[in-house]
N, C-alpha and C. Protein backbone atom coordinates (compact mmCIF):
# COMPACT_ATOMS: atom_id res chain seq x y z
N UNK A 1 60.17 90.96 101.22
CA UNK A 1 61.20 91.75 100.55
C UNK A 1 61.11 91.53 99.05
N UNK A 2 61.27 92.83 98.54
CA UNK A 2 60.80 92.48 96.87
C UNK A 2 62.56 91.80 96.25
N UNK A 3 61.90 91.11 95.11
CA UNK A 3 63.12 90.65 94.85
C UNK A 3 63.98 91.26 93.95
N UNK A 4 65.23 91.66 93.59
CA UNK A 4 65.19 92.72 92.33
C UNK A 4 66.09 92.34 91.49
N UNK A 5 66.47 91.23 91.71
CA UNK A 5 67.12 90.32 90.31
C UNK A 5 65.96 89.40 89.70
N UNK A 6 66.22 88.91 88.54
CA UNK A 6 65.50 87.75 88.41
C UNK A 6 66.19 86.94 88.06
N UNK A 7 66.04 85.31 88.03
CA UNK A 7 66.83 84.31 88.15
C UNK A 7 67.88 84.12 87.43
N UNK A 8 67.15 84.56 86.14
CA UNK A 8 67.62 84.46 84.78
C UNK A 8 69.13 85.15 84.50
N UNK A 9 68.84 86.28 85.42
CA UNK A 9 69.91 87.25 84.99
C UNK A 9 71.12 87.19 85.82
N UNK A 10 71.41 85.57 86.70
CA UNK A 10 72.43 85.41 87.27
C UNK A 10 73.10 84.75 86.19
N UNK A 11 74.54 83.95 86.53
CA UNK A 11 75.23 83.19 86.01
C UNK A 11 75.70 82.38 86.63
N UNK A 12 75.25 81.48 86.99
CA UNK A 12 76.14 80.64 88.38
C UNK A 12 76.09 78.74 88.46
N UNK A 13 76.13 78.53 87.33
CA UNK A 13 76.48 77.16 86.83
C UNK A 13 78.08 76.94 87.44
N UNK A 14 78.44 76.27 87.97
CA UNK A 14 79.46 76.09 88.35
C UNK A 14 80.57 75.68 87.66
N UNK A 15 80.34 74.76 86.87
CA UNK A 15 81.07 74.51 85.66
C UNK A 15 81.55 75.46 84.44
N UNK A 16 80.18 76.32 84.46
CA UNK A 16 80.46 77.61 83.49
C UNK A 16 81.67 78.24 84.16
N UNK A 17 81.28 79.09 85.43
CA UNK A 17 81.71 79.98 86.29
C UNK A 17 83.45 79.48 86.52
N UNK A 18 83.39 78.04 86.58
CA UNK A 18 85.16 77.44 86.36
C UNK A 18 85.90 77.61 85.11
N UNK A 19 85.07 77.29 84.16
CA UNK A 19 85.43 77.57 82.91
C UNK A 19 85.75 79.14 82.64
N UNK A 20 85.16 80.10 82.86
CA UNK A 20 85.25 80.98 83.37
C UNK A 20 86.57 82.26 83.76
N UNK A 21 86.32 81.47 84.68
CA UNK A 21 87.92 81.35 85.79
C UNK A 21 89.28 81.09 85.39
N UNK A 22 89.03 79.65 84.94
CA UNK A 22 90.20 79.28 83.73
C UNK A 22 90.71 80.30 82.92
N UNK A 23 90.01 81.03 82.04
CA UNK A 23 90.06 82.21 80.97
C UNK A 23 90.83 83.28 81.19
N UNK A 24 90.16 83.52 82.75
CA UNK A 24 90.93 85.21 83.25
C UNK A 24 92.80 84.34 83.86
N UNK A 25 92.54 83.07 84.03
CA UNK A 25 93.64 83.48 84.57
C UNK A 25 94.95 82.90 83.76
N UNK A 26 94.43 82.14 82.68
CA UNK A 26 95.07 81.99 81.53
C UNK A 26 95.19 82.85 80.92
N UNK A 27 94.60 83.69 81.31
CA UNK A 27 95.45 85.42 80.29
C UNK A 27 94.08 85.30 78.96
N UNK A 28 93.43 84.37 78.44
CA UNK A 28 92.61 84.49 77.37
C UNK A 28 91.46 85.71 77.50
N UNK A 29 90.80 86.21 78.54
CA UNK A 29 89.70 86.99 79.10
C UNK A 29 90.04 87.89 80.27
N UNK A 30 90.07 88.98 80.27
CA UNK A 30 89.96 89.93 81.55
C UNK A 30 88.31 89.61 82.20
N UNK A 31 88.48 90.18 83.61
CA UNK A 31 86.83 89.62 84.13
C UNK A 31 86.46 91.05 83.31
N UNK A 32 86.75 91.89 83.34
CA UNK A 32 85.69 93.28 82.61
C UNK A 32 84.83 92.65 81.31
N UNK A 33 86.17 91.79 80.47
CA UNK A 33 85.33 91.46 79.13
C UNK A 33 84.21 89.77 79.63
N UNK A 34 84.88 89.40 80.47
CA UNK A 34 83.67 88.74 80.81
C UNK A 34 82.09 88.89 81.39
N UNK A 35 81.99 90.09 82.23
CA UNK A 35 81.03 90.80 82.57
C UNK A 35 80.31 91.41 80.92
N UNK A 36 81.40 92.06 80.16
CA UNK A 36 80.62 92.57 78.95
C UNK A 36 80.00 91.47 78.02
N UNK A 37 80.57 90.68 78.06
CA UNK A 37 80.04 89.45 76.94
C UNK A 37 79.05 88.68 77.84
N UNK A 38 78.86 88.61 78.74
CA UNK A 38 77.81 87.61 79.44
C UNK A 38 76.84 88.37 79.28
N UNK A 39 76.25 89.66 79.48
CA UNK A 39 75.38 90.03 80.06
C UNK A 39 74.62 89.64 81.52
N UNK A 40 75.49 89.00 81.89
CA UNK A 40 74.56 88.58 83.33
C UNK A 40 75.72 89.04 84.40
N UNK A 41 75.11 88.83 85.65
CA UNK A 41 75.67 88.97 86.72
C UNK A 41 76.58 87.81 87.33
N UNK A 42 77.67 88.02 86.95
CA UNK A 42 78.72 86.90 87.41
C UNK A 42 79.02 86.19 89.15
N UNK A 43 79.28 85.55 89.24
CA UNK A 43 79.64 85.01 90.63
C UNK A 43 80.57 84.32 90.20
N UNK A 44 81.79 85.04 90.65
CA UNK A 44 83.03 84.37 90.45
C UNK A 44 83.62 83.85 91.03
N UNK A 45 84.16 82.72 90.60
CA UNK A 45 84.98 81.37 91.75
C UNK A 45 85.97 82.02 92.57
N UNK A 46 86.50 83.42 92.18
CA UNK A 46 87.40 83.85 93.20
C UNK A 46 87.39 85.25 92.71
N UNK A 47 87.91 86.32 93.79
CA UNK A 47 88.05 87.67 93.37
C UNK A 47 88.71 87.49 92.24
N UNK A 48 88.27 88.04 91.55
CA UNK A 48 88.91 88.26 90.18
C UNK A 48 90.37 89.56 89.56
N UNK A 49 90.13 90.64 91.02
CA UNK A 49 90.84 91.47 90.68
C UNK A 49 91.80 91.14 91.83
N UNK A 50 92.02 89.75 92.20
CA UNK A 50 93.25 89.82 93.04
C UNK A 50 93.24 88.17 93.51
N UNK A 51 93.98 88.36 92.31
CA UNK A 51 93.80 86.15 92.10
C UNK A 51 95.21 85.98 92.50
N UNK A 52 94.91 84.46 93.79
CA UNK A 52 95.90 84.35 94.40
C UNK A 52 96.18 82.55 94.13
N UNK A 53 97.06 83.06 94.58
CA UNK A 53 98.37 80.77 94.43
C UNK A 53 96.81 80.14 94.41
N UNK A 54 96.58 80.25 95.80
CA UNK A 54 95.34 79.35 96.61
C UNK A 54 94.17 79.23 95.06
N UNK A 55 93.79 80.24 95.01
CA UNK A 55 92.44 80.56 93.34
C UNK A 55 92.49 79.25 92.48
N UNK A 56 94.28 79.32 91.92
CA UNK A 56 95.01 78.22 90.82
C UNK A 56 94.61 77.31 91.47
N UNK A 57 94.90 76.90 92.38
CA UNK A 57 95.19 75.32 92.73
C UNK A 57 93.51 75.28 93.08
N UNK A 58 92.76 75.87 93.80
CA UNK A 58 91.35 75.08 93.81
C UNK A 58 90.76 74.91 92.36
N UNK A 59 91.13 76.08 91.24
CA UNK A 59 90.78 75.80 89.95
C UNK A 59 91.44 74.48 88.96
N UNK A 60 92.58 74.28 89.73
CA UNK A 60 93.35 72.72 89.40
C UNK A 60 92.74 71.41 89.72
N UNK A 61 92.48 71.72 91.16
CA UNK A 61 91.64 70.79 91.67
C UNK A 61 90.42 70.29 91.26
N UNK A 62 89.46 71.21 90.98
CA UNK A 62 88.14 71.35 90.25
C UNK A 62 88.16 70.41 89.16
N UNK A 63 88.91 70.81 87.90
CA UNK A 63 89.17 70.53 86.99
C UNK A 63 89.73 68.79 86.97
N UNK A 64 90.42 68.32 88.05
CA UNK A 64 90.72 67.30 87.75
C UNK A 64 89.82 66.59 88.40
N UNK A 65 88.83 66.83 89.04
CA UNK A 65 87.66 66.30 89.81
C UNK A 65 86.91 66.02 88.84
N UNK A 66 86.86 66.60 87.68
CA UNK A 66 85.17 66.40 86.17
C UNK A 66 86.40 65.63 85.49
N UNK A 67 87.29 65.45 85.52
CA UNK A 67 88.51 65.04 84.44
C UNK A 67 89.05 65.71 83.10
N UNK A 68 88.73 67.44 83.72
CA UNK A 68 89.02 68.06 82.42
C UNK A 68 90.84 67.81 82.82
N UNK A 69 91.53 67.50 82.36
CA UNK A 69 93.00 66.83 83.14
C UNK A 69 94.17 68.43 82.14
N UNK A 70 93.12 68.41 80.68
CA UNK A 70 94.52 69.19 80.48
C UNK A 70 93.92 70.55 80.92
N UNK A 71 93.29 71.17 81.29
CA UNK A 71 92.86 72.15 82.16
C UNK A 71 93.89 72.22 83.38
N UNK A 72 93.71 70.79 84.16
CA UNK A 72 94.24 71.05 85.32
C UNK A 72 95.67 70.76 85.33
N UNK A 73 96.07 70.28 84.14
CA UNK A 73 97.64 70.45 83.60
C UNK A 73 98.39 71.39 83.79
N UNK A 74 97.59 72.73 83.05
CA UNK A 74 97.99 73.66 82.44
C UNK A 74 98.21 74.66 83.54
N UNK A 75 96.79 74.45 84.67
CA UNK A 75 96.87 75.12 85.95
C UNK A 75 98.27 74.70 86.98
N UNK A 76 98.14 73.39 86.77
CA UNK A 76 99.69 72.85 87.66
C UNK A 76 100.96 73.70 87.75
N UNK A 77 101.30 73.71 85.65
CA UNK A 77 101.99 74.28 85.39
C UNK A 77 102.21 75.71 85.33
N UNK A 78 101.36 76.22 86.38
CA UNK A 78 101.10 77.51 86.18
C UNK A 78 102.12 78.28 86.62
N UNK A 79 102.96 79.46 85.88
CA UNK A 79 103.83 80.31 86.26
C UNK A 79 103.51 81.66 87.32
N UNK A 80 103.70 80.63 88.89
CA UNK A 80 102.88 82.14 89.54
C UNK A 80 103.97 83.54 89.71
N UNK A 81 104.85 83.43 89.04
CA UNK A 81 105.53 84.77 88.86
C UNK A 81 104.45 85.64 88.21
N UNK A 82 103.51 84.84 87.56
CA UNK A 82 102.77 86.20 86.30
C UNK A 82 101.27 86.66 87.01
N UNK A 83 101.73 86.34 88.66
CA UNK A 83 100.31 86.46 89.01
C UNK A 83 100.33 88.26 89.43
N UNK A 84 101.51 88.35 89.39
CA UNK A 84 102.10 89.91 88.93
C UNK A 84 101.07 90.85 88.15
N UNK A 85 101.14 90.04 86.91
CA UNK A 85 99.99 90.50 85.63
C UNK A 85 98.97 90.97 85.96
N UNK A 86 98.74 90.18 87.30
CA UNK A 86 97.00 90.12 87.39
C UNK A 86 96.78 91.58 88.51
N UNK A 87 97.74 92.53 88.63
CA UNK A 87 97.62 93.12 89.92
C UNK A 87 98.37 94.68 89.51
N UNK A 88 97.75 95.89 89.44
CA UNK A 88 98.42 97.12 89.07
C UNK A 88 98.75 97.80 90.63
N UNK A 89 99.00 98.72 90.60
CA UNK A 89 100.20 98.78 91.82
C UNK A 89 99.23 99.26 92.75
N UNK A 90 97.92 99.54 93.02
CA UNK A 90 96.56 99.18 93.48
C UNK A 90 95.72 97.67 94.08
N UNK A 91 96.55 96.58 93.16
CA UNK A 91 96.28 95.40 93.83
C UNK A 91 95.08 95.10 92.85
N UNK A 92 94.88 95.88 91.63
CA UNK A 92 93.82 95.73 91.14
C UNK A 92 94.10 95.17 89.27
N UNK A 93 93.11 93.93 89.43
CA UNK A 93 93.69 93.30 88.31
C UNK A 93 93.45 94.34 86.46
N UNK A 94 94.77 93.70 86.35
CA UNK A 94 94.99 94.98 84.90
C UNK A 94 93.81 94.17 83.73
N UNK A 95 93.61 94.76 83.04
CA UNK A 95 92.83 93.97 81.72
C UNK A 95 93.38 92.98 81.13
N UNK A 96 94.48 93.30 80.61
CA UNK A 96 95.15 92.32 79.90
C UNK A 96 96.57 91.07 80.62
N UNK A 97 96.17 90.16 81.14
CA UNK A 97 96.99 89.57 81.82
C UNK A 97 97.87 88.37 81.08
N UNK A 98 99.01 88.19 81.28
CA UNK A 98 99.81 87.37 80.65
C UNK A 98 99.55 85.84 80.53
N UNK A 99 99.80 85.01 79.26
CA UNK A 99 99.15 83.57 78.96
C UNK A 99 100.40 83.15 80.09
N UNK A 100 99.91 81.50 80.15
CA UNK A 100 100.40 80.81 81.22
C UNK A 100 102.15 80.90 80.10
């Protein structure tokens, strides 16, 4: 089977891909502008257009596993009322989503 990516043109460092993650759901990055600024093909730690409780807390978890701590602070403290933000009446995440 021919192959029709090449290696290069993934993104899938795990650490990146958390870091990542962090961004969209801290409200700093929509995944659209992350797809545009990478140029590569993303693999994202979780659907991106329908980020749920469960998403936060493994991205909390993660984070306090490398000891990024105020990462996983910030995730703790996360206001999941605004997970609202992340969802247009489609279920589909809006661009611009609200900071923690």
């Amino acid at each position: 089977m021919e192959d029709y990516f090449i290696e290069d043109e993934f993104l899938f460092e795990e650490h990146e891909l958390m870091n990542l993650g962090y961004e969209i759901v801290i409200g700093n990055m929509s995944y659209e502008q992350v797809l545009d600024e990478t140029g590569h093909f993303v693999i994202f730690p979780f659907d991106p257009t329908s980020i749920e409780k469960s998403d936060i807390r493994n991205l909390e978890e993660y984070f306090a596993s490398v000891d990024d701590f105020e990462k996983a602070i910030i995730l703790r403290d996360f206001d999941f009322t605004n997970l609202k933000n992340f969802r247009n009446d489609n279920g589909r995440n809006r661009s611009n989503c609200g900071n923690v």
